[in-house]
N, C-alpha and C. Protein backbone atom coordinates (compact mmCIF):
# COMPACT_ATOMS: atom_id res chain seq x y z
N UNK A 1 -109.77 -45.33 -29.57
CA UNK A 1 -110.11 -43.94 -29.27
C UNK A 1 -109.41 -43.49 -27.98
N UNK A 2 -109.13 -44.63 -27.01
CA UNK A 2 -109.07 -43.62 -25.39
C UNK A 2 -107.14 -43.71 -25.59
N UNK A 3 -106.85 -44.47 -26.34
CA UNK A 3 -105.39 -44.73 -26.59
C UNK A 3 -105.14 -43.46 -27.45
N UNK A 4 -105.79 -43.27 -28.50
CA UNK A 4 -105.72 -41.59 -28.78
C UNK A 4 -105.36 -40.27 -28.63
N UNK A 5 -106.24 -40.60 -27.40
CA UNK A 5 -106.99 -39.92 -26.68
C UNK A 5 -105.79 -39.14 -25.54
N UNK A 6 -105.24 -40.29 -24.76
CA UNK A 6 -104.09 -40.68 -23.99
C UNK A 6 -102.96 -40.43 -25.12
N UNK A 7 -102.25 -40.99 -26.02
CA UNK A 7 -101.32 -40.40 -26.83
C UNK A 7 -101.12 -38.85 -27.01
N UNK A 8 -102.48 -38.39 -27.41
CA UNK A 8 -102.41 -37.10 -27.57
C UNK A 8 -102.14 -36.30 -26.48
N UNK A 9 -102.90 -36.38 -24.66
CA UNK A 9 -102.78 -35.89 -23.70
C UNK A 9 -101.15 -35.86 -24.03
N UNK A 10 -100.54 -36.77 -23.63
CA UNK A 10 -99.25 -37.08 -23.05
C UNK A 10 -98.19 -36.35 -23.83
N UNK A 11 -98.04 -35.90 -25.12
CA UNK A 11 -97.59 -35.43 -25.97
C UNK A 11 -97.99 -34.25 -25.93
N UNK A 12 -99.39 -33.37 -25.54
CA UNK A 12 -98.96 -32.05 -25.26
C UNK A 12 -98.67 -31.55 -23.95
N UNK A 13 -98.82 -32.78 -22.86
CA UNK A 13 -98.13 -32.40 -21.40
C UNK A 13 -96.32 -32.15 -21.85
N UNK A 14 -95.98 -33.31 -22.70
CA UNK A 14 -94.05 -33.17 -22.59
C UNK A 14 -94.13 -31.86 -23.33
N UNK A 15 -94.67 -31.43 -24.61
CA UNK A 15 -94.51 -30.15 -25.16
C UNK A 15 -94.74 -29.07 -24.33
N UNK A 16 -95.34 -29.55 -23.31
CA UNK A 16 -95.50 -27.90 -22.43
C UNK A 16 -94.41 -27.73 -21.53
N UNK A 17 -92.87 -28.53 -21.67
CA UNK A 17 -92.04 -27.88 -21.16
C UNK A 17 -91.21 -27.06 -21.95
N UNK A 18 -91.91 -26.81 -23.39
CA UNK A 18 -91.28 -25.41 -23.63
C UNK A 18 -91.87 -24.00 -23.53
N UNK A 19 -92.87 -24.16 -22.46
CA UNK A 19 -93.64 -22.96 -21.75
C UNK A 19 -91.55 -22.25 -20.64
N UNK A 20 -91.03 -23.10 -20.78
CA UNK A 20 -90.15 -22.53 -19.41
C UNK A 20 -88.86 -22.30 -20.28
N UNK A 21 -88.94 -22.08 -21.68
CA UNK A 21 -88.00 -22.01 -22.46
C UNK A 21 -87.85 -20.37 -22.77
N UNK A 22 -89.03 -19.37 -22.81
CA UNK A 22 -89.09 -17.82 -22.78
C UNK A 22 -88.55 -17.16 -21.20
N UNK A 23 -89.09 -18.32 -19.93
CA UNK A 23 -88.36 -17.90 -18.50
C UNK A 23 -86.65 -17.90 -18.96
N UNK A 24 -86.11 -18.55 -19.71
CA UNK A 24 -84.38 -18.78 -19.59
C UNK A 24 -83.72 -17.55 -20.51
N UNK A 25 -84.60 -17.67 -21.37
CA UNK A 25 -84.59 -15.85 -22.33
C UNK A 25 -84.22 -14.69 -21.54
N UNK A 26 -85.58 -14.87 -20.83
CA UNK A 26 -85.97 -13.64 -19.55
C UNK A 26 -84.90 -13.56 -18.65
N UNK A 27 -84.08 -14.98 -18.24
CA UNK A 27 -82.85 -15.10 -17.63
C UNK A 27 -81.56 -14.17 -18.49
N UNK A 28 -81.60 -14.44 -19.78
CA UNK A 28 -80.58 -13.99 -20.53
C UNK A 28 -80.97 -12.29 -20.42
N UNK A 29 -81.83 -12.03 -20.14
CA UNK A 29 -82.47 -9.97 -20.20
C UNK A 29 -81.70 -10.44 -18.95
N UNK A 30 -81.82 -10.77 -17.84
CA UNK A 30 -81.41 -10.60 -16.48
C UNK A 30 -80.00 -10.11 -16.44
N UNK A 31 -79.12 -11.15 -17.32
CA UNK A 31 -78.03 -11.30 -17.30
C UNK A 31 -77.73 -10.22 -17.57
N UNK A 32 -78.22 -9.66 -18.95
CA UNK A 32 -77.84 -8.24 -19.50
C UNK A 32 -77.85 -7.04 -18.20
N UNK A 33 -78.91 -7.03 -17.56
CA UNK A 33 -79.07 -6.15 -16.49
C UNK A 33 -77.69 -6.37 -15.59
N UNK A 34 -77.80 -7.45 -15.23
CA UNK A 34 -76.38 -7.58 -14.57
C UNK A 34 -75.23 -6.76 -14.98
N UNK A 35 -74.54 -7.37 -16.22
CA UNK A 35 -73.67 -6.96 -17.27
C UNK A 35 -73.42 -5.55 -17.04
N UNK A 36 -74.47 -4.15 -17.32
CA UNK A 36 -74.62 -3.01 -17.26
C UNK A 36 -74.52 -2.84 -15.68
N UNK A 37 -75.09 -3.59 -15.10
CA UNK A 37 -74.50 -3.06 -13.08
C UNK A 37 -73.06 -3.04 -12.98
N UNK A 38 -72.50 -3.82 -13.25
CA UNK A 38 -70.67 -4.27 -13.05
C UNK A 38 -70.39 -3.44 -13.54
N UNK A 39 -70.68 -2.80 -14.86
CA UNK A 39 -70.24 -1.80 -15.44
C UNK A 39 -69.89 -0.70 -15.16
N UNK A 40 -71.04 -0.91 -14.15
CA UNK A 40 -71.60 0.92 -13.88
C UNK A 40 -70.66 0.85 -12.16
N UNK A 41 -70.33 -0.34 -11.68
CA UNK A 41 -69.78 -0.64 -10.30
C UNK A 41 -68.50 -0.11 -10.74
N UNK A 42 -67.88 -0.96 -12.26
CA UNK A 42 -66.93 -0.42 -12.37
C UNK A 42 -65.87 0.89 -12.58
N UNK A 43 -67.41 1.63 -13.09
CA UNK A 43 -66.99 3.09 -13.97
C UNK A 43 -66.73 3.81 -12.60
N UNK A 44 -67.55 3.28 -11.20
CA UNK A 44 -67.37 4.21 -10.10
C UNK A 44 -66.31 4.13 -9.42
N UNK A 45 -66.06 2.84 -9.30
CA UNK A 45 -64.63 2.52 -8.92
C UNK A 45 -63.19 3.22 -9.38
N UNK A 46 -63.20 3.15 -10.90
CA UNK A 46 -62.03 4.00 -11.56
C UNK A 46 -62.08 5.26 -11.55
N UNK A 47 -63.65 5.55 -11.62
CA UNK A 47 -63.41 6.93 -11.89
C UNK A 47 -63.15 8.15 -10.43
N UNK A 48 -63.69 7.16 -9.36
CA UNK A 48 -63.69 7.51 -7.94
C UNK A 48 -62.40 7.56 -7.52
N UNK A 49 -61.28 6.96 -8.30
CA UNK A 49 -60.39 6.44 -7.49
C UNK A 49 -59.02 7.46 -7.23
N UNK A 50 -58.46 7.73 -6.26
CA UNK A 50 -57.38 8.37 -6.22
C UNK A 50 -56.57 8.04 -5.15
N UNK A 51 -55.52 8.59 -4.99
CA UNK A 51 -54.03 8.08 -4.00
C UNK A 51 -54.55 8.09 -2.88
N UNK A 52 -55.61 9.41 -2.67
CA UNK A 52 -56.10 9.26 -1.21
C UNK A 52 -57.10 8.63 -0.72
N UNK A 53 -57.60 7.83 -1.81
CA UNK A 53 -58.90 6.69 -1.56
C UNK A 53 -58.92 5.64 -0.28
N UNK A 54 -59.83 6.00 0.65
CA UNK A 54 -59.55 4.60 1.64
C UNK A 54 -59.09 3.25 0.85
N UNK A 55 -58.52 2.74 1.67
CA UNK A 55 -58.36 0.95 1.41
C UNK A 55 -59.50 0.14 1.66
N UNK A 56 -60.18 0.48 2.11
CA UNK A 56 -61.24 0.04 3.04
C UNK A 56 -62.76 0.60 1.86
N UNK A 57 -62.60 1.69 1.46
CA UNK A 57 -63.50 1.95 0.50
C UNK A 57 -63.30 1.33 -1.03
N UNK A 58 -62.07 1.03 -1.57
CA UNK A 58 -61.59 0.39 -2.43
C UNK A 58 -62.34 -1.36 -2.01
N UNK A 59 -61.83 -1.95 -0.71
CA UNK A 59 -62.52 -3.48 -0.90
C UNK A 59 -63.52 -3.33 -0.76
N UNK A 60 -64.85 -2.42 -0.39
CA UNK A 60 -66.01 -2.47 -0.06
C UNK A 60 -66.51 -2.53 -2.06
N UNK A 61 -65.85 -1.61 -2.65
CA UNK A 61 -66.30 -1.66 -4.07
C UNK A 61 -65.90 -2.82 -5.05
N UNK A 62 -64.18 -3.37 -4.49
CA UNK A 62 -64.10 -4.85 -5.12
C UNK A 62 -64.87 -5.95 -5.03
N UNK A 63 -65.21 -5.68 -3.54
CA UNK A 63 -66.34 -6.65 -2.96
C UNK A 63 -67.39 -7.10 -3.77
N UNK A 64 -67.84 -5.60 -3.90
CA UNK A 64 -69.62 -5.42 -4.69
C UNK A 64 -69.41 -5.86 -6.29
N UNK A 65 -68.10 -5.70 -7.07
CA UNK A 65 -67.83 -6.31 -8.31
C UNK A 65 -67.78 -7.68 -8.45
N UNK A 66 -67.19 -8.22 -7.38
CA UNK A 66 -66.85 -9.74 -7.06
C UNK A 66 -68.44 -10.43 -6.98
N UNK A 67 -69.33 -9.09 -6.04
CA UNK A 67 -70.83 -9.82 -5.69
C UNK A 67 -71.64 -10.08 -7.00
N UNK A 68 -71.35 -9.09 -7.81
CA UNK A 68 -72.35 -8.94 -8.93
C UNK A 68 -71.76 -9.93 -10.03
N UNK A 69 -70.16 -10.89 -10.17
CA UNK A 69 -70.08 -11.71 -10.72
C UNK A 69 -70.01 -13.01 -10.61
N UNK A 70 -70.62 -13.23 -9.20
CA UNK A 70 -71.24 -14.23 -8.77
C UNK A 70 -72.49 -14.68 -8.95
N UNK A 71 -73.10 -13.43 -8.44
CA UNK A 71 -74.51 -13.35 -9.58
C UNK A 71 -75.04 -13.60 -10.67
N UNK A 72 -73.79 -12.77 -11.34
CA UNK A 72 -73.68 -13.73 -13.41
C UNK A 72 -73.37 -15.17 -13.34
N UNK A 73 -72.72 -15.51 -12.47
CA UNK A 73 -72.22 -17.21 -12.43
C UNK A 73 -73.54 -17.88 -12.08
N UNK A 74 -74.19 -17.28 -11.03
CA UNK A 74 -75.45 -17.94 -10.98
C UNK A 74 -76.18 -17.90 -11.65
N UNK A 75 -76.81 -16.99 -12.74
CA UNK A 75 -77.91 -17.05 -13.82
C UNK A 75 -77.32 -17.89 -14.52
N UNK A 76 -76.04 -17.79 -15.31
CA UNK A 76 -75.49 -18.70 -16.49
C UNK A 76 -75.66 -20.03 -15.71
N UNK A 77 -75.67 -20.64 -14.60
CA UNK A 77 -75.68 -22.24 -14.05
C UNK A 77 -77.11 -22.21 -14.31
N UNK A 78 -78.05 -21.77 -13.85
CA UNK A 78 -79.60 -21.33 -14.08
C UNK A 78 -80.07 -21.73 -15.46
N UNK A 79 -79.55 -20.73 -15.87
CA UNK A 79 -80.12 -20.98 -17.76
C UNK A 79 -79.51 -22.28 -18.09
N UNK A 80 -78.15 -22.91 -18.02
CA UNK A 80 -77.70 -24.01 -18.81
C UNK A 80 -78.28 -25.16 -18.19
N UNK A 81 -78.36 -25.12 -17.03
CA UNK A 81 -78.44 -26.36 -16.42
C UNK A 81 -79.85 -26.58 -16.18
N UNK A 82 -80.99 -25.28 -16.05
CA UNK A 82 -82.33 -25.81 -16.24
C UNK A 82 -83.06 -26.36 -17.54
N UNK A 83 -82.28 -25.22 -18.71
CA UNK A 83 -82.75 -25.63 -19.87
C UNK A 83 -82.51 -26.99 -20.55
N UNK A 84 -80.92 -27.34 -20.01
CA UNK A 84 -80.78 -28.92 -20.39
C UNK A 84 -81.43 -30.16 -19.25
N UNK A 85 -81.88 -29.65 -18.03
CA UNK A 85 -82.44 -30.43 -17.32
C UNK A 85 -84.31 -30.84 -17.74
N UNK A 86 -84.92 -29.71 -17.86
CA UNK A 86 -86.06 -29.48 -18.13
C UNK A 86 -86.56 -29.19 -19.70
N UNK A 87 -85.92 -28.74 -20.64
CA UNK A 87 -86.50 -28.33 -21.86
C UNK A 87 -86.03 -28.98 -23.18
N UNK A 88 -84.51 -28.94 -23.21
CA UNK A 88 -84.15 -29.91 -24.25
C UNK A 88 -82.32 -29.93 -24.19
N UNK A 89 -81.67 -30.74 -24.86
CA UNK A 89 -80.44 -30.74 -25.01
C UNK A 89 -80.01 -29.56 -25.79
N UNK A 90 -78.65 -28.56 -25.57
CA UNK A 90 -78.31 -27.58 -26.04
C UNK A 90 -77.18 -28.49 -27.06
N UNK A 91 -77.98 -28.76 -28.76
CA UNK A 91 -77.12 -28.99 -29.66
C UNK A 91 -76.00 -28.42 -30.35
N UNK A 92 -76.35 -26.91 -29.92
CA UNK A 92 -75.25 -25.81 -30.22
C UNK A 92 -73.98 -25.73 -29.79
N UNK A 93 -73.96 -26.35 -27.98
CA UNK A 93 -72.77 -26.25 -27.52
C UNK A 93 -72.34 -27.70 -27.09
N UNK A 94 -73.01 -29.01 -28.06
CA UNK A 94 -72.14 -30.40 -27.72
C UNK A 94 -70.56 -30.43 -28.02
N UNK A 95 -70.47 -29.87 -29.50
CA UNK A 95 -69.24 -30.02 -29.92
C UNK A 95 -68.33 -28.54 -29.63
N UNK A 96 -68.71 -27.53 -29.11
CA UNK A 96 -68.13 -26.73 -28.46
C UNK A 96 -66.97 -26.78 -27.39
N UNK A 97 -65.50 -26.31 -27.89
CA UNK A 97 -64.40 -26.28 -26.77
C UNK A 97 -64.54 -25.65 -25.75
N UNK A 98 -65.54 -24.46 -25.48
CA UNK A 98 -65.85 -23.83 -24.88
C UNK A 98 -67.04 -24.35 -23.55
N UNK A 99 -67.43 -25.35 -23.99
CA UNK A 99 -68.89 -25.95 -23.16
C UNK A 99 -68.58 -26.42 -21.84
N UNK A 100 -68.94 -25.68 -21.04
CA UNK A 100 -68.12 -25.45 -19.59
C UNK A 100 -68.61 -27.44 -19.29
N UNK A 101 -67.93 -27.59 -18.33
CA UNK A 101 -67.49 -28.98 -18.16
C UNK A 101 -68.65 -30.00 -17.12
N UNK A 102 -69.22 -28.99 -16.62
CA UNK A 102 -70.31 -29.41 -15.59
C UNK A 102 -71.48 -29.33 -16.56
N UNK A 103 -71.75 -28.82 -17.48
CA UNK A 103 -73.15 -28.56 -18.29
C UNK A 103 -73.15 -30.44 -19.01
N UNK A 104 -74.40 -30.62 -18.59
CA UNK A 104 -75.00 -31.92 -19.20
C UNK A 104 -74.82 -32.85 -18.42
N UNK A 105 -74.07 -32.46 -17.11
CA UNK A 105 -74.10 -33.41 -16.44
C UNK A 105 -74.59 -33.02 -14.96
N UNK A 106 -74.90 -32.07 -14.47
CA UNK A 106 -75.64 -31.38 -13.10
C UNK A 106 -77.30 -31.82 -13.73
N UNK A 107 -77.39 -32.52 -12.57
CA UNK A 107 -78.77 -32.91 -12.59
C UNK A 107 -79.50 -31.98 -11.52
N UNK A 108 -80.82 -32.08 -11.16
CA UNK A 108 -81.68 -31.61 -10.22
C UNK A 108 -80.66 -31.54 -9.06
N UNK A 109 -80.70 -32.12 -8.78
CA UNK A 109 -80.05 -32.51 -7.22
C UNK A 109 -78.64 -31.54 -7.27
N UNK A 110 -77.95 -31.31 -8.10
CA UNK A 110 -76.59 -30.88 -8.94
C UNK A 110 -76.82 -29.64 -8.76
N UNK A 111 -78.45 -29.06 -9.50
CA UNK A 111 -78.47 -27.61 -9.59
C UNK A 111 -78.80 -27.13 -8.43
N UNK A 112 -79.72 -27.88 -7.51
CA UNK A 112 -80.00 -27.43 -6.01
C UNK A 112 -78.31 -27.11 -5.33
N UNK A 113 -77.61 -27.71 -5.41
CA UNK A 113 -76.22 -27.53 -4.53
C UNK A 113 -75.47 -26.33 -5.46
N UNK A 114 -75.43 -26.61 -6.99
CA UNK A 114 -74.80 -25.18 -7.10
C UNK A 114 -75.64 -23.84 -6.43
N UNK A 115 -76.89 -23.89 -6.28
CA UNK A 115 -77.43 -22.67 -6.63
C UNK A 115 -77.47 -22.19 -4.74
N UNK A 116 -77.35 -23.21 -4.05
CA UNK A 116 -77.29 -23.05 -2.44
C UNK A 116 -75.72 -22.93 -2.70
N UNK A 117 -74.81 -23.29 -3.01
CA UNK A 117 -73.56 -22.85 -3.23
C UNK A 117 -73.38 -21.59 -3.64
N UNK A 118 -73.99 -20.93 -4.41
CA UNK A 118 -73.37 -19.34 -4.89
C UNK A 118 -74.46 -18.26 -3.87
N UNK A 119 -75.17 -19.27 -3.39
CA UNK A 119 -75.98 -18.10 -2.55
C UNK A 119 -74.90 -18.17 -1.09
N UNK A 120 -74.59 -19.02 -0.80
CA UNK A 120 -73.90 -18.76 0.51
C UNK A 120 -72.55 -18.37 0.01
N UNK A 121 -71.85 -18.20 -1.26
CA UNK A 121 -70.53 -17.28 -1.49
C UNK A 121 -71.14 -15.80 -1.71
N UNK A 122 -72.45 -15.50 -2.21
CA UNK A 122 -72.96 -14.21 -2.44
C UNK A 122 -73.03 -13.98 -0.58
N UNK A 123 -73.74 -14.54 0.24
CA UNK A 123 -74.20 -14.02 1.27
C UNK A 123 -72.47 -13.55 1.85
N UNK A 124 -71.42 -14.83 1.68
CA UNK A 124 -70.20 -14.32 2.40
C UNK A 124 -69.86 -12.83 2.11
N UNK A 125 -69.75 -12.69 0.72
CA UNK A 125 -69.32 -11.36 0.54
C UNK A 125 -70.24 -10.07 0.55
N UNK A 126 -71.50 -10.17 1.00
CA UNK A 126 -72.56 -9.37 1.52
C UNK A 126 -71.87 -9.05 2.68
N UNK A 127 -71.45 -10.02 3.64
CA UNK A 127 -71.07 -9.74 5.18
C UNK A 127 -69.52 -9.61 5.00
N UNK A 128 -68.83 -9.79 4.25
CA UNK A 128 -67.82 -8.72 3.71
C UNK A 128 -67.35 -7.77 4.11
N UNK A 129 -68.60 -6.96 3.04
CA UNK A 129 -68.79 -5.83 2.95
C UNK A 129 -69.17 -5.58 4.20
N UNK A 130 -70.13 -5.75 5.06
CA UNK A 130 -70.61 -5.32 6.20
C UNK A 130 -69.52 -4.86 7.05
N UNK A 131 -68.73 -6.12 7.04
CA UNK A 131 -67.70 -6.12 8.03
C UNK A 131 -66.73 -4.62 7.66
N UNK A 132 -66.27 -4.77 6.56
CA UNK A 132 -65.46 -3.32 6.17
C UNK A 132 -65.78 -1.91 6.74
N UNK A 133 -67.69 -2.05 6.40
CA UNK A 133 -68.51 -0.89 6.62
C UNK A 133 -68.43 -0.53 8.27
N UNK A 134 -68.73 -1.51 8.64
CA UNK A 134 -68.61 -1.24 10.08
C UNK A 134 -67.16 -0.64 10.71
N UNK A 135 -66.30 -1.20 10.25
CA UNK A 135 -65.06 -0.44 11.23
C UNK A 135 -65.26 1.12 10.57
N UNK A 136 -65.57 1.80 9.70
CA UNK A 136 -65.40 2.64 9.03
C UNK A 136 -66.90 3.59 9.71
N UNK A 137 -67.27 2.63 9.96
CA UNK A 137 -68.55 3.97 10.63
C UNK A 137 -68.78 4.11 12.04
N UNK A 138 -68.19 3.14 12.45
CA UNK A 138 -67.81 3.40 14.48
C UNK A 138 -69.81 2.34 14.87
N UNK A 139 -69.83 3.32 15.76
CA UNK A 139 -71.05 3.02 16.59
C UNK A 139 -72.43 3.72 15.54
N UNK A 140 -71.69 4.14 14.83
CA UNK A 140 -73.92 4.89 14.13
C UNK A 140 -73.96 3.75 13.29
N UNK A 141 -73.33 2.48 12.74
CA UNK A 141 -73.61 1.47 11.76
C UNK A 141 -74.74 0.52 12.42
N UNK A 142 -75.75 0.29 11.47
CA UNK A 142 -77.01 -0.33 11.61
C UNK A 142 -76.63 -2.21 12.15
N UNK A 143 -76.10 -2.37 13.22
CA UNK A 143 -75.83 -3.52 13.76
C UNK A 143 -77.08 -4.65 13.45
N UNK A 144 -78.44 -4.32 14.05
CA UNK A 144 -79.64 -4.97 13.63
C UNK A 144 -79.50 -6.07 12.28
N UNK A 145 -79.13 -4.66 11.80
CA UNK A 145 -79.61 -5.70 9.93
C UNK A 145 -78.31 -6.45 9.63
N UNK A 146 -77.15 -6.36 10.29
CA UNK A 146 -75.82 -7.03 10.34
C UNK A 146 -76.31 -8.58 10.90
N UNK A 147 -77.06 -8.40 11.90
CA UNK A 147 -77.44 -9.38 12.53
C UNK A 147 -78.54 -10.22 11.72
N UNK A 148 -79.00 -9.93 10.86
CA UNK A 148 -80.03 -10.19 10.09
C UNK A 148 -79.17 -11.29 9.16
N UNK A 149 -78.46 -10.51 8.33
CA UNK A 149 -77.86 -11.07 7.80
C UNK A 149 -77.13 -12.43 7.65
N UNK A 150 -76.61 -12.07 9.10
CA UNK A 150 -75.97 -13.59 9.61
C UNK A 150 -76.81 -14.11 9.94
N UNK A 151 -77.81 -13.95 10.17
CA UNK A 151 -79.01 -15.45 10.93
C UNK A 151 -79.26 -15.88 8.91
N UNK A 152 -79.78 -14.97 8.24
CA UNK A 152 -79.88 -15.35 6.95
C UNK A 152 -78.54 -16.11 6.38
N UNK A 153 -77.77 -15.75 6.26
CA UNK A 153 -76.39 -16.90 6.10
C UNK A 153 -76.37 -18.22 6.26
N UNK A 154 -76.67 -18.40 7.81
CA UNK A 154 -76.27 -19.33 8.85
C UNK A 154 -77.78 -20.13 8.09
N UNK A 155 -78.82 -19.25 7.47
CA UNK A 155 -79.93 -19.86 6.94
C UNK A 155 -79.40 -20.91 5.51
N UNK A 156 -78.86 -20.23 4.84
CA UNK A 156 -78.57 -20.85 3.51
C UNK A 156 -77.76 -21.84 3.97
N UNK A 157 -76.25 -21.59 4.88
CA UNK A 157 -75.85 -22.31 4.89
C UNK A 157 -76.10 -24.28 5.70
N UNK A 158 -77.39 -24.09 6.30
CA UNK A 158 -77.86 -25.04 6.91
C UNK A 158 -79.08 -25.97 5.59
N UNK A 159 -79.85 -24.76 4.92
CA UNK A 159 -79.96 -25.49 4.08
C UNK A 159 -79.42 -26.45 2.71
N UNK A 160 -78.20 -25.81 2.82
CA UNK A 160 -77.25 -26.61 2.17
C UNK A 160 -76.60 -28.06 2.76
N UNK A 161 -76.50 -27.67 3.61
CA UNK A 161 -76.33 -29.01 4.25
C UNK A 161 -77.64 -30.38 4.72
N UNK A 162 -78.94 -29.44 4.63
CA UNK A 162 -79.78 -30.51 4.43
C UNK A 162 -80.30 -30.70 3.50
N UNK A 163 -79.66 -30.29 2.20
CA UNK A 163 -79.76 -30.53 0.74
C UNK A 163 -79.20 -31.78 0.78
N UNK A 164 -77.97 -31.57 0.77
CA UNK A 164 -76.89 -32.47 0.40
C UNK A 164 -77.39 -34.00 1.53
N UNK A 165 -77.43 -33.35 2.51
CA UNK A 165 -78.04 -34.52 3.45
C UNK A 165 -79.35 -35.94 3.03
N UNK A 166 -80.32 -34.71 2.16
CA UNK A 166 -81.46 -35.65 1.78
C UNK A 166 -80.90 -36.35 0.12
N UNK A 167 -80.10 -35.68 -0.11
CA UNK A 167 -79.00 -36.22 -1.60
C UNK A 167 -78.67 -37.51 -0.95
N UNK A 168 -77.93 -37.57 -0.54
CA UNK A 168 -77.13 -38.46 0.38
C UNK A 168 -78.04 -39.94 1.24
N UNK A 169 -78.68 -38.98 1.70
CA UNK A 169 -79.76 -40.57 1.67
C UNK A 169 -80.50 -41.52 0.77
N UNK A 170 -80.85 -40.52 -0.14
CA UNK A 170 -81.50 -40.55 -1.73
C UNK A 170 -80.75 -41.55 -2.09
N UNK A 171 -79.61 -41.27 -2.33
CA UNK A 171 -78.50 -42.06 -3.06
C UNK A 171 -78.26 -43.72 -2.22
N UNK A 172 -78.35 -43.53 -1.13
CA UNK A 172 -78.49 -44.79 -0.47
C UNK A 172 -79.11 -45.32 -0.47
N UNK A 173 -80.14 -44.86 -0.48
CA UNK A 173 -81.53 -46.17 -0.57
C UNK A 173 -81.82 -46.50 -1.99
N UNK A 174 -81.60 -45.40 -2.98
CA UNK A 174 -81.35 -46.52 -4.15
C UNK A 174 -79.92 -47.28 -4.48
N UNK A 175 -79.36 -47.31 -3.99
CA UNK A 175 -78.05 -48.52 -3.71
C UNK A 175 -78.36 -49.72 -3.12
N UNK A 176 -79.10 -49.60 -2.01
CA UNK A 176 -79.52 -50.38 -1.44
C UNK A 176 -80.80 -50.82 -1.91
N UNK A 177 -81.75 -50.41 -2.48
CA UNK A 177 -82.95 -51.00 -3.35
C UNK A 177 -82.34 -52.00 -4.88
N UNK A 178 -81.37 -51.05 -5.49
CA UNK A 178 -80.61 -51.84 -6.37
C UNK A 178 -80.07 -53.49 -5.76
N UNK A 179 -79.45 -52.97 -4.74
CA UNK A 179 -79.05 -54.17 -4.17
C UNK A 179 -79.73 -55.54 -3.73
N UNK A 180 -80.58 -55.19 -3.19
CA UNK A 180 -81.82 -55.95 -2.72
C UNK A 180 -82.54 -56.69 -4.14
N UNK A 181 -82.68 -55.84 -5.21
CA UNK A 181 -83.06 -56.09 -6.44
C UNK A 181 -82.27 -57.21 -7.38
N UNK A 182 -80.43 -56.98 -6.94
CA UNK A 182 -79.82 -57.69 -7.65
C UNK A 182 -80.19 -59.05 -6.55
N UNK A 183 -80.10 -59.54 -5.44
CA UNK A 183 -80.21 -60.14 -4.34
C UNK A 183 -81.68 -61.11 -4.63
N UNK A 184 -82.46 -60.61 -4.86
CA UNK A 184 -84.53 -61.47 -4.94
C UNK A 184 -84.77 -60.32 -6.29
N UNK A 185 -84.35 -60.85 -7.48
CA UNK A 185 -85.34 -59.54 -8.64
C UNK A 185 -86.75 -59.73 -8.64
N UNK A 186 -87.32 -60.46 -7.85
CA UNK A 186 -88.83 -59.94 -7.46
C UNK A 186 -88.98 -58.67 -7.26
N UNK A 187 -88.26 -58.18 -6.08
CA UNK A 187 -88.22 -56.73 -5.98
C UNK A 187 -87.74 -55.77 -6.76
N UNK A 188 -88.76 -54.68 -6.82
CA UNK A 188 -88.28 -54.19 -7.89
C UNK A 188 -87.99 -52.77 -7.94
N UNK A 189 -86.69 -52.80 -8.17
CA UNK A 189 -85.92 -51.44 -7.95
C UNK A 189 -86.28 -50.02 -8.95
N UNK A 190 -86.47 -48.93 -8.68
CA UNK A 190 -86.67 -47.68 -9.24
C UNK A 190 -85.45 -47.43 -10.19
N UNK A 191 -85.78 -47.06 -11.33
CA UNK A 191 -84.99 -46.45 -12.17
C UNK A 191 -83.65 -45.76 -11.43
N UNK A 192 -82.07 -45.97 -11.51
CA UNK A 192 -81.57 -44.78 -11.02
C UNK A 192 -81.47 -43.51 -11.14
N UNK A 193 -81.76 -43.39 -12.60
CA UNK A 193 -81.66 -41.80 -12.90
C UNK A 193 -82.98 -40.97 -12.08
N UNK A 194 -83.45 -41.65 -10.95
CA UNK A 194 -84.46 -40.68 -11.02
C UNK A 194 -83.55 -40.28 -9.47
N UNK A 195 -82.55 -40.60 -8.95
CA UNK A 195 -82.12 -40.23 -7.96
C UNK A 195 -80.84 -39.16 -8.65
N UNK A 196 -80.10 -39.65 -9.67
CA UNK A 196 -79.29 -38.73 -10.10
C UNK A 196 -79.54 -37.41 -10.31
């Protein structure tokens, strides 16, 4: 009965990671929203555009196209790489020429560094833009929130580095637990994949 009991628990705990399979959906509506912004970045861009257009107003709008398809790069790493991390293998795109080259193989640790990775290329070209804006508006440009910005930057970009940092140790001490393991197999070493 309690073996049952326990069988059954355990089998609808793993089934409840397709509770996070409608969140990657909800990702794909996101995407769409995206999709229609670029669009609409773009229609302003061309349709704004003429001989006498600043240069300076032209990169502030390449900028914001460049920002918003970084953005798409980040949901699509999001959806592929959580859904095959957390929910199930995507059988649709194994045999696919198209199946971008990092999918199935970014683990946890993988998706933490892409996703601190496109936030500190999004934040660069946030301050970009700033930078453009500012020569173009003299002294009335909101310096404060410029400053904001960069402490927020200087934020991502530090937590990226103590991402990778606690990666990095991670990875050593199960090298070194392995090791120790091959050395006295009394001791007994942790699975590696749980560091991958």
């Amino acid at each position: 009965m309690r073996d049952t009991l326990e069988n059954g628990l355990e089998r609808a705990l793993f089934a409840s990671r397709w509770l996070l399979a409608p969140m990657y959906v909800g990702l794909v509506a996101g995407l769409l929203v995206v999709l229609a912004k670029f669009f609409t970045a773009l229609w302003k861009l061309v349709s704004g555009f003429s001989l006498t257009t600043e240069a300076e107003e032209i990169t502030v709008d390449l900028l914001s196209l460049i920002d918003i398809a970084l953005l798409g790069n980040l949901l699509v790493i999001v959806i592929f790489a959580g859904y095959e991390n957390f929910v199930s293998k995507m059988k649709a795109a194994e045999q696919s020429e198209d199946r971008p080259s990092w999918m199935g193989h970014v683990d946890f640790s993988g998706l933490k560094m892409k996703l601190i990775g496109s936030l500190v290329a999004i934040s660069v070209i946030l301050l970009l833009k700033d930078f453009v804006a500012v020569e173009g508006a003299g002294e009335d440009y909101d310096y404060t929130g410029i400053a904001w910005r960069i402490g927020l930057h200087f934020t991502f970009v530090l937590s990226g580095v103590l991402f990778a940092l606690m990666d990095y140790i991670g990875a050593k001490r199960q090298v070194l637990l392995a090791t120790a393991h091959d050395a006295h197999p009394s001791i007994q070493a942790p699975e590696l994949d749980e560091v991958e």
